[in-house]
Protein backbone atom coordinates (compact mmCIF):
# COMPACT_ATOMS: atom_id res chain seq x y z
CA UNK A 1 -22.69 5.64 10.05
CA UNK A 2 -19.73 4.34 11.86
CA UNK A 3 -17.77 6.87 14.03
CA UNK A 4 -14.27 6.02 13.73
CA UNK A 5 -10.90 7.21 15.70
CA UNK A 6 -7.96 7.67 13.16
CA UNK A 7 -4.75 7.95 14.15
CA UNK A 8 -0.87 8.59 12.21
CA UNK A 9 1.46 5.75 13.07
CA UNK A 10 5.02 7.05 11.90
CA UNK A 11 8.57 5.41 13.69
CA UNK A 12 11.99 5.50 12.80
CA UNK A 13 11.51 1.72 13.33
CA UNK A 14 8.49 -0.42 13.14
CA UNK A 15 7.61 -4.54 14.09
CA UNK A 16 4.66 -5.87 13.71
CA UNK A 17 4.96 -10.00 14.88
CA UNK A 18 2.98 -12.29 12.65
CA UNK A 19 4.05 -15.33 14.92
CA UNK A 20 5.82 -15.66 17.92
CA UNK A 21 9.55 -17.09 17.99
CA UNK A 22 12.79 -17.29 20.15
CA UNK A 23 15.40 -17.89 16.51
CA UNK A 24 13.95 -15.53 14.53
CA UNK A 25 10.81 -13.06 14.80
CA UNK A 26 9.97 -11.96 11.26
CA UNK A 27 7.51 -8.48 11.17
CA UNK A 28 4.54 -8.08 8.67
CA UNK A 29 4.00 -4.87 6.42
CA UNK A 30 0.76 -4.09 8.43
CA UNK A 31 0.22 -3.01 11.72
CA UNK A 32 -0.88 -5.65 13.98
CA UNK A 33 -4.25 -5.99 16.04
CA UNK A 34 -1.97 -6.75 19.12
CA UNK A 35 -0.04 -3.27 17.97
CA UNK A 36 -2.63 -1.39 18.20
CA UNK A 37 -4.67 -2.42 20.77
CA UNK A 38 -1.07 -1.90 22.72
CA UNK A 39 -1.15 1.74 21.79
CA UNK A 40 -4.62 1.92 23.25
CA UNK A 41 -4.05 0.20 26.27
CA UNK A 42 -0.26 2.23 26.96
CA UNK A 43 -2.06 5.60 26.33
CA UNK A 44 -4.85 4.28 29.02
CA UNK A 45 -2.31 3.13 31.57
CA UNK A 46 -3.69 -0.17 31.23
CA UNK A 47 -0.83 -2.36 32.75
CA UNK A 48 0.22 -5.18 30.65
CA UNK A 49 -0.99 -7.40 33.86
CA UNK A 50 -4.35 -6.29 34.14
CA UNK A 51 -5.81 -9.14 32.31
CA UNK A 52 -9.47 -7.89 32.67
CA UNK A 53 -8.80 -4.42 31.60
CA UNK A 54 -6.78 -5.57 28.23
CA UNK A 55 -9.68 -8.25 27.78
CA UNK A 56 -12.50 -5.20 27.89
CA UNK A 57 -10.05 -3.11 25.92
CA UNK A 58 -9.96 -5.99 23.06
CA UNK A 59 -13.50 -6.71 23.23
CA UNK A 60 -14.71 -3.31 23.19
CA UNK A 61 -12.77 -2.41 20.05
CA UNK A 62 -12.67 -2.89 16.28
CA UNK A 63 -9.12 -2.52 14.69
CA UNK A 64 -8.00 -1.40 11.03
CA UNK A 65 -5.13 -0.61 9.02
CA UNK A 66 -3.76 1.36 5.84
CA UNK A 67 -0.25 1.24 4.38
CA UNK A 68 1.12 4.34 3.20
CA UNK A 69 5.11 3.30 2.91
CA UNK A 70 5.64 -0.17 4.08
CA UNK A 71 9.46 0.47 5.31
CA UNK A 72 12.33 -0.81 4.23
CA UNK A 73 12.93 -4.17 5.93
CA UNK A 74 15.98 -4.67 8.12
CA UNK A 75 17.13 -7.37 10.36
CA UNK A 76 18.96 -7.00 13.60
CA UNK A 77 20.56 -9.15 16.19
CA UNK A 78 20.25 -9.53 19.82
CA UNK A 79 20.34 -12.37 22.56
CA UNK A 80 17.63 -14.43 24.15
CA UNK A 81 18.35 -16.56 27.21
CA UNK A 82 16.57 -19.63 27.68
CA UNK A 83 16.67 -22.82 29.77
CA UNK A 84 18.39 -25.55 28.31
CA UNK A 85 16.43 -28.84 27.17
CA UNK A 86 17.51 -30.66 30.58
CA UNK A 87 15.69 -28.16 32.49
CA UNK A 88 12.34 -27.11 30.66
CA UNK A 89 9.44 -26.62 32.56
CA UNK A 90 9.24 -23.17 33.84
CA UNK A 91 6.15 -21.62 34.54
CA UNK A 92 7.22 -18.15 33.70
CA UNK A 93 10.03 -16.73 31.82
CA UNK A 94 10.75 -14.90 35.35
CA UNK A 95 10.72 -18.55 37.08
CA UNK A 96 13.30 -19.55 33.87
CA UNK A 97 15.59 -16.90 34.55
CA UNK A 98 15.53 -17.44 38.50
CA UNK A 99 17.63 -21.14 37.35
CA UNK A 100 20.72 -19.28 36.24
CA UNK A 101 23.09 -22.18 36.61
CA UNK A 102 20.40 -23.93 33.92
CA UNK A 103 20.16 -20.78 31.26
CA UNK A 104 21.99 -20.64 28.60
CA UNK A 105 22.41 -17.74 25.98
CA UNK A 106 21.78 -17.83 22.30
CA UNK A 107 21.22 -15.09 19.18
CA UNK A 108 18.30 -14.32 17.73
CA UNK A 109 17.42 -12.32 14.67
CA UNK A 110 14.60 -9.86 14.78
CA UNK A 111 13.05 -7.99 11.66
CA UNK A 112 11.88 -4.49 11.74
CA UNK A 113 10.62 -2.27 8.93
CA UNK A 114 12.88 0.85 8.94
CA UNK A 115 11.13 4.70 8.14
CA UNK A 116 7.77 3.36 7.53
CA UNK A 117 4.17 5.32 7.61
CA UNK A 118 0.87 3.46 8.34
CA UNK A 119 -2.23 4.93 9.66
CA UNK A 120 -4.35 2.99 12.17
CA UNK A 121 -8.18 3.26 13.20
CA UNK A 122 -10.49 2.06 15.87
CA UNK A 123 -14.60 2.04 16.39
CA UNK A 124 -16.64 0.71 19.01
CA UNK A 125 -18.01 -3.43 19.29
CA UNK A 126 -21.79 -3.20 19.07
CA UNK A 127 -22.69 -3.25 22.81
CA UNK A 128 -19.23 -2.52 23.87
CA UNK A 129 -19.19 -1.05 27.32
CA UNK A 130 -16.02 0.81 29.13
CA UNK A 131 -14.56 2.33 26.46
CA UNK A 132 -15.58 5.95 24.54
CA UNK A 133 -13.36 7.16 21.62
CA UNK A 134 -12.92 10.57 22.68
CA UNK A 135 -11.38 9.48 25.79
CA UNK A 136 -9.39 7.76 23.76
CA UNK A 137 -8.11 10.12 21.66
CA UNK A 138 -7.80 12.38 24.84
CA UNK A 139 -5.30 9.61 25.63
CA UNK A 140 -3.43 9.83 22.62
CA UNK A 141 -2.44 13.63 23.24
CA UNK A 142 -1.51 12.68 26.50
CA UNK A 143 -0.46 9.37 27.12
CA UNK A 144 -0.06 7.97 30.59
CA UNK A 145 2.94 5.12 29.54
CA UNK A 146 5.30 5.34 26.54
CA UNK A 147 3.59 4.75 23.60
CA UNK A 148 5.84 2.41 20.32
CA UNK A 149 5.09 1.19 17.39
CA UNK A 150 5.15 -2.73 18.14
CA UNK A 151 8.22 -3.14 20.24
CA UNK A 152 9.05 -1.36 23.44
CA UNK A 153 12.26 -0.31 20.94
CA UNK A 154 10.05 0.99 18.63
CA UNK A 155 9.53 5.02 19.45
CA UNK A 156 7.21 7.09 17.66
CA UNK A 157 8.45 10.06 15.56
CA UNK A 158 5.57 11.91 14.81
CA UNK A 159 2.13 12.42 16.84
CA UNK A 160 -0.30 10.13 16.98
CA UNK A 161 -2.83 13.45 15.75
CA UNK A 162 -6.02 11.36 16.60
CA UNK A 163 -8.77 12.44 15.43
CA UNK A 164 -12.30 11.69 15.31
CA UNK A 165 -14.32 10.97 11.76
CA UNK A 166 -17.62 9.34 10.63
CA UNK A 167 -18.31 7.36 7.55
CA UNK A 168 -19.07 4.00 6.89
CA UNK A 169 -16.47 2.81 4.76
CA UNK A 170 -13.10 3.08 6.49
CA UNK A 171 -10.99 3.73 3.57
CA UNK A 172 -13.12 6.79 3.17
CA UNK A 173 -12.54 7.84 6.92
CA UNK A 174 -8.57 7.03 5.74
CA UNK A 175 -8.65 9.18 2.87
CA UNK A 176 -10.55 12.05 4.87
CA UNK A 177 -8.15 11.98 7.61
CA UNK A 178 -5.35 12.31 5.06
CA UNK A 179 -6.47 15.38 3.11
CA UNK A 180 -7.22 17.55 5.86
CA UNK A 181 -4.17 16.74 8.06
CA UNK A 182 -2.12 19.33 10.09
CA UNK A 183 1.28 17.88 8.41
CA UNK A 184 1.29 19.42 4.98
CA UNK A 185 3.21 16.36 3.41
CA UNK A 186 1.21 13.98 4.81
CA UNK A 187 -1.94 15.88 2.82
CA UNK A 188 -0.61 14.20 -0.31
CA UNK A 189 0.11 10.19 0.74
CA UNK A 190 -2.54 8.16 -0.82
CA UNK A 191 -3.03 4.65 1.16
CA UNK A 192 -1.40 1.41 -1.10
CA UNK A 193 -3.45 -1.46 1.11
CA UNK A 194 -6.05 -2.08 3.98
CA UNK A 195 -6.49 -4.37 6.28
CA UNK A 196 -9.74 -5.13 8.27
CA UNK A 197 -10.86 -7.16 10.91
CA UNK A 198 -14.73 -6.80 9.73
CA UNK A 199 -15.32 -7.14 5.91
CA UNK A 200 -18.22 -5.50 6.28
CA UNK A 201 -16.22 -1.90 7.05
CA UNK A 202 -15.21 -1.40 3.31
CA UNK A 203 -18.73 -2.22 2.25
CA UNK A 204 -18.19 -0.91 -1.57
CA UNK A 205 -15.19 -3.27 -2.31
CA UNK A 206 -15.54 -6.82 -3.58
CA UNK A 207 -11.99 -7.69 -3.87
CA UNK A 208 -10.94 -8.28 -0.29
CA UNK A 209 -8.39 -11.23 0.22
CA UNK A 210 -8.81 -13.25 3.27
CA UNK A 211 -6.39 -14.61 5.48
CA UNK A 212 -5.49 -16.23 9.16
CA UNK A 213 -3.13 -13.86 11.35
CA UNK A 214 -1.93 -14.52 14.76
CA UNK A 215 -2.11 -11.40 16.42
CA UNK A 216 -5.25 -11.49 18.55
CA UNK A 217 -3.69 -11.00 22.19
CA UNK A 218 -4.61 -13.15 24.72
CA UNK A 219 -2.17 -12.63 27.53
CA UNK A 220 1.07 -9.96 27.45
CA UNK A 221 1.60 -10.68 31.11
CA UNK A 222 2.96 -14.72 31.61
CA UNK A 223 2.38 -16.63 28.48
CA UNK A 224 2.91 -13.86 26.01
CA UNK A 225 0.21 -15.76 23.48
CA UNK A 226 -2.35 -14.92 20.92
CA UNK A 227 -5.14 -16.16 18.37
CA UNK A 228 -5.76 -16.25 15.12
CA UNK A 229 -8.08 -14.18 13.28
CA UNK A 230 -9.26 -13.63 10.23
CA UNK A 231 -7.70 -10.10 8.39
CA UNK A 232 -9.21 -8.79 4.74
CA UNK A 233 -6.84 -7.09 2.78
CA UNK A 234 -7.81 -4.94 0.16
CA UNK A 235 -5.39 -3.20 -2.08
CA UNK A 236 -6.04 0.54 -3.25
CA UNK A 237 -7.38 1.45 -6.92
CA UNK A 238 -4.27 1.79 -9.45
CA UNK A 239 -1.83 -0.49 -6.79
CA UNK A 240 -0.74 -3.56 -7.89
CA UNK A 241 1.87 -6.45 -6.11
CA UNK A 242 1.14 -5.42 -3.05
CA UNK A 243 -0.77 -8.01 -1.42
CA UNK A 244 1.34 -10.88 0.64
């Protein structure tokens, strides 16, 4: 049986990046691997430049996702400064906006999914080392930075509530999670779609779509990048349209 540590992800806004981009950054209906790993690491007081603890963090955990209301997707506008094409070459973005005779200032568009409700789980790597789930959900009820829901923008609105359960399917550890929560509405949401990182964690399901998403983090200190991986979606019994 896999032990797994559930958590309610709940914001007034939500992003979850699919790709990086300076134009526009578009946000997927799912939470993100990078998301929640973030939560982890922010309720840890892993700093975002502590490249070996957010490595052990990654490696030591398993990620998934349900959808409960995907949000209602809204677009908003800010500003980006950049260097301009005569003077690319920066190391850093901090090195970038040391040039400030060379940066120039343009508007970018950035999506968000407004009043949405996901819930998010984790379980331990075979072997993994570092990391125990109850002192992770010890640092959910008392998180040592600000915790958000993709973006630093992004503030919760309900507790995490993380909570411990064991089963080997994790729609079941979903559904369980669900019907005996503390939030009395929340008792009657029903999950619409899943996402996995390991097929093999909704083991009675044959109807899992597979596809590439860059949100493996690699580095959220300089470079800001990430891999792909491969996500399984699997939509709910009686939900249709719901897949990407």
């Amino acid at each position: 049986m896999s032990e797994w540590l559930v958590v309610l992800l709940r914001a007034p806004l939500a992003s979850f990046a699919d790709a990086p981009g300076n134009t526009t950054r578009k946000t997927g209906d799912m939470p993100t691997r990078s998301a929640l790993l973030g939560l982890a690491a922010a309720a840890l007081g892993l700093r975002r430049d502590d490249q070996a603890g957010q490595d052990a963090l990654g490696a030591a955990l398993v990620t998934a996702a349900a959808q409960i209301h995907p949000g209602t997707l809204m677009t908003d506008f800010h500003t980006f400064q950049s260097l301009n094409q005569a003077a690319k070459g920066a190391a850093t973005r901090a090195d970038a906006l040391r040039r400030k005779d060379q940066v120039e200032t343009a508007i970018t568009r950035r999506d968000y999914r407004s009043d949405g409700l996901w819930l998010g789980a984790y379980r331990l790597r075979d072997g993994a080392e570092g990391v125990a789930l109850p002192d992770l959900a010890a640092a959910f009820a008392a998180p040592r930075f600000v915790l958000s829901l993709g973006r630093r923008a992004c503030a919760l609105s309900h507790p995490l509530d993380a909570r411990l359960i064991t089963h080997n399917d994790v729609r079941e550890a979903f559904a369980q999670y669900l019907a005996t929560s503390r939030t009395r509405a929340i008792r009657a949401e029903h999950p619409r779609l899943f996402s996995l990182e390991d097929r093999a964690d909704a083991r009675g399901s044959n109807e899992a779509v597979l596809h590439m998403r860059r949100d493996d983090p690699r580095d959220r200190s300089i470079r800001w990048s990430f891999a792909e991986r491969r996500e399984y979606r699997i939509v709910a019994a009686g939900d249709k349209e719901v897949l990407p």
